[in-house]
Protein backbone atom coordinates (compact mmCIF):
# COMPACT_ATOMS: atom_id res chain seq x y z
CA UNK A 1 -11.89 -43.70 65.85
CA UNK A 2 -8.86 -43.91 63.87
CA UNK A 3 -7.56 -40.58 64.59
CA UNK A 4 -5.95 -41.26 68.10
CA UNK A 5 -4.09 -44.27 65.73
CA UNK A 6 -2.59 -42.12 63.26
CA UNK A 7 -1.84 -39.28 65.59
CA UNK A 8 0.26 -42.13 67.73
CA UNK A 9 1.57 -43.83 64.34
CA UNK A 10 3.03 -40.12 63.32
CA UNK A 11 4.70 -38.98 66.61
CA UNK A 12 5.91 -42.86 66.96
CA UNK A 13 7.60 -42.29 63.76
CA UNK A 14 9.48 -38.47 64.42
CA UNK A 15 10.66 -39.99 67.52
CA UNK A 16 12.10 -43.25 66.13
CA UNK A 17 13.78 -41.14 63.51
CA UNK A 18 14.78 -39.22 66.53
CA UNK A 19 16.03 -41.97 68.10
CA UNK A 20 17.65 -44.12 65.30
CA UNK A 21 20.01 -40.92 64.61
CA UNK A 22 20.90 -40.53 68.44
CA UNK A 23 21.71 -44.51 68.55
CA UNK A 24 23.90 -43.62 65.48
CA UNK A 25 25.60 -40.67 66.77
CA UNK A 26 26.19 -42.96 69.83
CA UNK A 27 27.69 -45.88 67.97
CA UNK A 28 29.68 -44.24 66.17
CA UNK A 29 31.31 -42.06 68.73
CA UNK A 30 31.96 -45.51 70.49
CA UNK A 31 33.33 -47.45 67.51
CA UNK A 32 36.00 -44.53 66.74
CA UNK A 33 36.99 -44.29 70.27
CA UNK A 34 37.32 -48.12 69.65
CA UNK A 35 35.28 -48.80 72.90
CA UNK A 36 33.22 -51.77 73.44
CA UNK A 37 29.26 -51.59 72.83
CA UNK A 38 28.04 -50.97 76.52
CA UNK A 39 25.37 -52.29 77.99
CA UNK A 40 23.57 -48.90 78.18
CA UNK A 41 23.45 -48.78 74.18
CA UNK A 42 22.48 -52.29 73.66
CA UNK A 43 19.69 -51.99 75.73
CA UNK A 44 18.44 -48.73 74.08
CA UNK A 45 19.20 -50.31 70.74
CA UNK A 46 16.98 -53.12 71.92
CA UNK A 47 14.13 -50.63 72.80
CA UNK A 48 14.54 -49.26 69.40
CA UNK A 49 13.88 -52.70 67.92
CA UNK A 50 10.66 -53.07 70.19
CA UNK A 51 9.26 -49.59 69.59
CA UNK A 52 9.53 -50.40 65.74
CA UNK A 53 8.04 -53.33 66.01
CA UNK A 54 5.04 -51.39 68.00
CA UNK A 55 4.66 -48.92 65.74
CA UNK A 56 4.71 -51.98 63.36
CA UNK A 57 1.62 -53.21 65.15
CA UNK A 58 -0.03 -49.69 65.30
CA UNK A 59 -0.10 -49.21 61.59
CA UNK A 60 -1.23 -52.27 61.23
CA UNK A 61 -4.12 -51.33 62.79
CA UNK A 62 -4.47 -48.36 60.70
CA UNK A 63 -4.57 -50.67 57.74
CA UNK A 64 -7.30 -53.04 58.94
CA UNK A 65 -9.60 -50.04 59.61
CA UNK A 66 -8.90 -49.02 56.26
CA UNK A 67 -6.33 -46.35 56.75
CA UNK A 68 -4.13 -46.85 54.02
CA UNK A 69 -0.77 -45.04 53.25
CA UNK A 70 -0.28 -43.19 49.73
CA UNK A 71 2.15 -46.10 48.94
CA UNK A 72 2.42 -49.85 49.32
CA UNK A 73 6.39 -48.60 49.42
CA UNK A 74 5.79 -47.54 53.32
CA UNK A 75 4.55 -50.82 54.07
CA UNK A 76 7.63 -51.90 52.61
CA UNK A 77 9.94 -49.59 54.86
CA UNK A 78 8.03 -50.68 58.14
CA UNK A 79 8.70 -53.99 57.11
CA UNK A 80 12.42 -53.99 56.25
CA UNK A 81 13.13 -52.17 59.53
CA UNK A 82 10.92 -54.66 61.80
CA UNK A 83 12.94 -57.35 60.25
CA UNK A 84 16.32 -55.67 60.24
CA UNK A 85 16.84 -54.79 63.89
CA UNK A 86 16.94 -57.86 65.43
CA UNK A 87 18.58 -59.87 62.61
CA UNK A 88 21.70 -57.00 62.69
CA UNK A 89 21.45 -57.31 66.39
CA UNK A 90 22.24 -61.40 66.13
CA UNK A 91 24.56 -61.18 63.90
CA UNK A 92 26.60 -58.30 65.36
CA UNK A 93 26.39 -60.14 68.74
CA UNK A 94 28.62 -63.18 67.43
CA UNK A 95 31.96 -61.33 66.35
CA UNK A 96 34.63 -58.98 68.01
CA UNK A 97 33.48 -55.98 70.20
CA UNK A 98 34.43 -53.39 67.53
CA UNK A 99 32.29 -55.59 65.12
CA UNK A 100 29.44 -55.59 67.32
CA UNK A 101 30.33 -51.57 67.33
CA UNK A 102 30.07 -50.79 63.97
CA UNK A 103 27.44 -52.93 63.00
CA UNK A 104 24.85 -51.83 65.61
CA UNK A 105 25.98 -47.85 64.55
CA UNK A 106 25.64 -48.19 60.77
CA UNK A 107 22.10 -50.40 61.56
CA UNK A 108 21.06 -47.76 63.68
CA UNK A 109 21.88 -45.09 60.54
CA UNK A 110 20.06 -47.65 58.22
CA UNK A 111 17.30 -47.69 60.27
CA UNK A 112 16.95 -44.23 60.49
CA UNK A 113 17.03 -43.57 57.10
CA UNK A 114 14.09 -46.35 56.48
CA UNK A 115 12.30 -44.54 59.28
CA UNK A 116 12.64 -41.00 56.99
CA UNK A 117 11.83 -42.91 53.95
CA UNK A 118 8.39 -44.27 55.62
CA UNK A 119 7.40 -40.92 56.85
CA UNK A 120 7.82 -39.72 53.25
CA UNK A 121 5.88 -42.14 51.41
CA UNK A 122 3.18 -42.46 54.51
């Protein structure tokens, strides 16, 4: 039963990883070429944040039914970058457009790196 989970739980997290480092490659192209954050990366930064919290959900799931990861440390990871998204989304939204730039690039980067440390300690 719990196989379909943690085959979804395992590509979810390649491709966010996938996906965090794009966002990051595309942030900070933008913030060096000192261009505003366009609408197109906000909106896939804002998919990011929903996929996350998703894949938040799924292994959640994987929990209850008693699916446990090696380390309490990847519930940890899942956490932080459930949490982090959307609060370095608000508060990049509030200041100057290179702000808003370089914040949403180096979360992106953060976030990656989260998503690399949760895959390792899953």
């Amino acid at each position: 039963m719990t196989d379909p989970l943690v085959f979804l739980h395992t590509l979810g997290a390649r491709a966010l990883v996938a996906f965090a480092v794009l966002l990051g490659i595309w942030g900070t192209y933008g913030y060096f070429r000192s261009a505003q954050v366009s609408g197109g990366f906000r909106s896939s930064y804002l998919i990011m944040a929903g996929l996350t919290a998703l894949q938040g959900l799924v292994g959640l799931a994987l929990f209850v039914a008693e699916q446990r990861p090696h380390t309490l440390l990847h519930l940890v990871y899942g956490i932080f970058a459930v949490l982090f998204l959307p609060g370095a989304y608000l508060w990049a939204h509030g200041g100057s457009k290179r702000r808003e730039a370089v914040i949403l690039a180096a979360a992106s980067w953060i976030v990656a790196v989260a998503y690399f440390r949760g895959i390792a300690t899953g």
